[in-house]
C-alpha atoms as a PDB file:
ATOM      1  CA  UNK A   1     -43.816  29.363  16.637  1.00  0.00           C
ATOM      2  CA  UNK A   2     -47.022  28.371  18.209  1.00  0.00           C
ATOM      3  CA  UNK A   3     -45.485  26.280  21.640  1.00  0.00           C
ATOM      4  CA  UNK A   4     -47.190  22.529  21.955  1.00  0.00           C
ATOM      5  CA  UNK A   5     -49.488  21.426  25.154  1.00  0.00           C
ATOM      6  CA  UNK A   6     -48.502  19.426  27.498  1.00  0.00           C
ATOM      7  CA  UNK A   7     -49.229  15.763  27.021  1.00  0.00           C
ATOM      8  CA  UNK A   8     -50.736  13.437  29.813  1.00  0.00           C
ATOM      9  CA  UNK A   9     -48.130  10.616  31.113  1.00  0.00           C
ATOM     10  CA  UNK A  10     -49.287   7.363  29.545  1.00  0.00           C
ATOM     11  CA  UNK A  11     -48.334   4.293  31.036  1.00  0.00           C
ATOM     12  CA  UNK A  12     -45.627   2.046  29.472  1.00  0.00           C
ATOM     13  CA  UNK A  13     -46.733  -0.579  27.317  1.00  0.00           C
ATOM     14  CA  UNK A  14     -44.636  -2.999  28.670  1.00  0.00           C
ATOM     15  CA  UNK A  15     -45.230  -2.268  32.432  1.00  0.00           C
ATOM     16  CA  UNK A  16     -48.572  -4.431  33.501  1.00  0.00           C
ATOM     17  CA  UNK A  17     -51.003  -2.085  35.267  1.00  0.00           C
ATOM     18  CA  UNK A  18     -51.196  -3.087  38.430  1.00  0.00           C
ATOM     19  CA  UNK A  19     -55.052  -2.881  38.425  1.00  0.00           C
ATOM     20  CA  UNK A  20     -55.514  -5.250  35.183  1.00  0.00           C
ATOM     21  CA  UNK A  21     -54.545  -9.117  36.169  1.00  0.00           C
ATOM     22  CA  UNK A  22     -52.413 -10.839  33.237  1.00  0.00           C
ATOM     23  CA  UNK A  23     -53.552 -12.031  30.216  1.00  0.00           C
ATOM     24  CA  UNK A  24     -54.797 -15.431  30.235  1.00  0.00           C
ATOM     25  CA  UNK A  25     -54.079 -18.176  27.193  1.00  0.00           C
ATOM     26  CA  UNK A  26     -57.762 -18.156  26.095  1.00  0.00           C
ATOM     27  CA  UNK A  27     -57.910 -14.401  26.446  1.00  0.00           C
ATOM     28  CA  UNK A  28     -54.842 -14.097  23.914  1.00  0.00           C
ATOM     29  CA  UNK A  29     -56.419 -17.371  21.456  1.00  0.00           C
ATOM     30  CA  UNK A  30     -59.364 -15.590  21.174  1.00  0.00           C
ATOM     31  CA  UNK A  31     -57.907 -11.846  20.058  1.00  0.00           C
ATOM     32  CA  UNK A  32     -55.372 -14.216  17.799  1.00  0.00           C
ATOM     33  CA  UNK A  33     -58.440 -15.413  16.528  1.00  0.00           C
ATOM     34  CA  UNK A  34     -59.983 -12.574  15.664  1.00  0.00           C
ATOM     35  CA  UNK A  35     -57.225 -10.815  14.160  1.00  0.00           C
ATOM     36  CA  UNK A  36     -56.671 -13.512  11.789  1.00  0.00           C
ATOM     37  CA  UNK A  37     -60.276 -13.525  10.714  1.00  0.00           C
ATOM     38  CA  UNK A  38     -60.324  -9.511   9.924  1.00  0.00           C
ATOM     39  CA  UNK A  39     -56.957 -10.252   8.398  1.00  0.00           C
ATOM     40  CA  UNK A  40     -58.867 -13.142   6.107  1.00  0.00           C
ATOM     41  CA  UNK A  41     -61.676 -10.638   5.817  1.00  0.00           C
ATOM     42  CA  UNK A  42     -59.715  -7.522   4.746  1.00  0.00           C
ATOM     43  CA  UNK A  43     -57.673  -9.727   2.141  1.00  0.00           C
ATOM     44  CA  UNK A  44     -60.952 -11.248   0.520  1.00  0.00           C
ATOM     45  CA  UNK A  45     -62.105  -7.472   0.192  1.00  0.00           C
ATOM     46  CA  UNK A  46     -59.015  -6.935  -1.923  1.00  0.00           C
ATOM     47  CA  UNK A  47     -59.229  -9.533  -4.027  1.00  0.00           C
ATOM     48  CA  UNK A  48     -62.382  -8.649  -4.919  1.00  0.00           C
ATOM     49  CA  UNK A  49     -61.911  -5.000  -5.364  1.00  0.00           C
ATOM     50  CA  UNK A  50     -58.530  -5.317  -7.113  1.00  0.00           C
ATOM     51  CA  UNK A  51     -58.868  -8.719  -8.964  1.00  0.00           C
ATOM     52  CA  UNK A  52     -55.961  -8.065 -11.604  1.00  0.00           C
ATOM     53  CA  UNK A  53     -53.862  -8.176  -8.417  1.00  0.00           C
ATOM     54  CA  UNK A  54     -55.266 -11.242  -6.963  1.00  0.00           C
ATOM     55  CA  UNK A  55     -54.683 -13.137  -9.925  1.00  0.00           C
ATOM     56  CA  UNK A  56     -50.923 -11.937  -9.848  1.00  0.00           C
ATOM     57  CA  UNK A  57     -50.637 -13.041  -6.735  1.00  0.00           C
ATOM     58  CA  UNK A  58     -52.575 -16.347  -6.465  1.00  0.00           C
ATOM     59  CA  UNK A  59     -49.534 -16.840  -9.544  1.00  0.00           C
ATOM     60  CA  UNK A  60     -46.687 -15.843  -7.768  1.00  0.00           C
ATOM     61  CA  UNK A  61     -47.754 -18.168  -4.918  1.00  0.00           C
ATOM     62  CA  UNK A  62     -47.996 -21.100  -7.325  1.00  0.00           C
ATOM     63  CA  UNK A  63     -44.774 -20.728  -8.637  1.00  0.00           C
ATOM     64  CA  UNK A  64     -43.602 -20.314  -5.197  1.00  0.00           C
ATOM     65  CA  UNK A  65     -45.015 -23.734  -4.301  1.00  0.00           C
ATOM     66  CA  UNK A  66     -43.860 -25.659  -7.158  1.00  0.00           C
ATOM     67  CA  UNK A  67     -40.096 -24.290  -6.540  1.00  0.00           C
ATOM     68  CA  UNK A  68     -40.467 -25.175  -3.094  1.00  0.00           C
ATOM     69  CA  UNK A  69     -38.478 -28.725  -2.444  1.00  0.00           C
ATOM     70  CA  UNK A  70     -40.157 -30.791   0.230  1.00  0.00           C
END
């Protein structure tokens, strides 16, 4: 059995470097924002590729809505 190579330490996610100041508000808005619009992105590039799909679920989600009580 071939034996494996030693990895590199990588630092903790969840310990801050202490190089890299803290993530401002704006900093995180913005990658928010830009996750959401690949998200909005990818999903539009499904419907379109699969639109037998789409339809299914643009139904589900109206039945959802009209069995929703406000």
């Amino acid at each position: 059995m071939p034996e494996l190579p030693d990895l590199p330490d990588l630092p903790d996610r969840d310990s801050p470097d202490a190089g890299e100041p803290p993530e401002t508000a704006a900093e995180r808005r913005r990658r928010r924002a830009q996750f959401l619009h690949d998200l909005a992105e990818a999903r539009e590039l499904r419907d379109r590729v699969q639109p037998r799909r789409a339809r299914t679920a643009r139904l589900r989600h109206a039945v959802r809505m009209r069995t929703f009580r406000w």
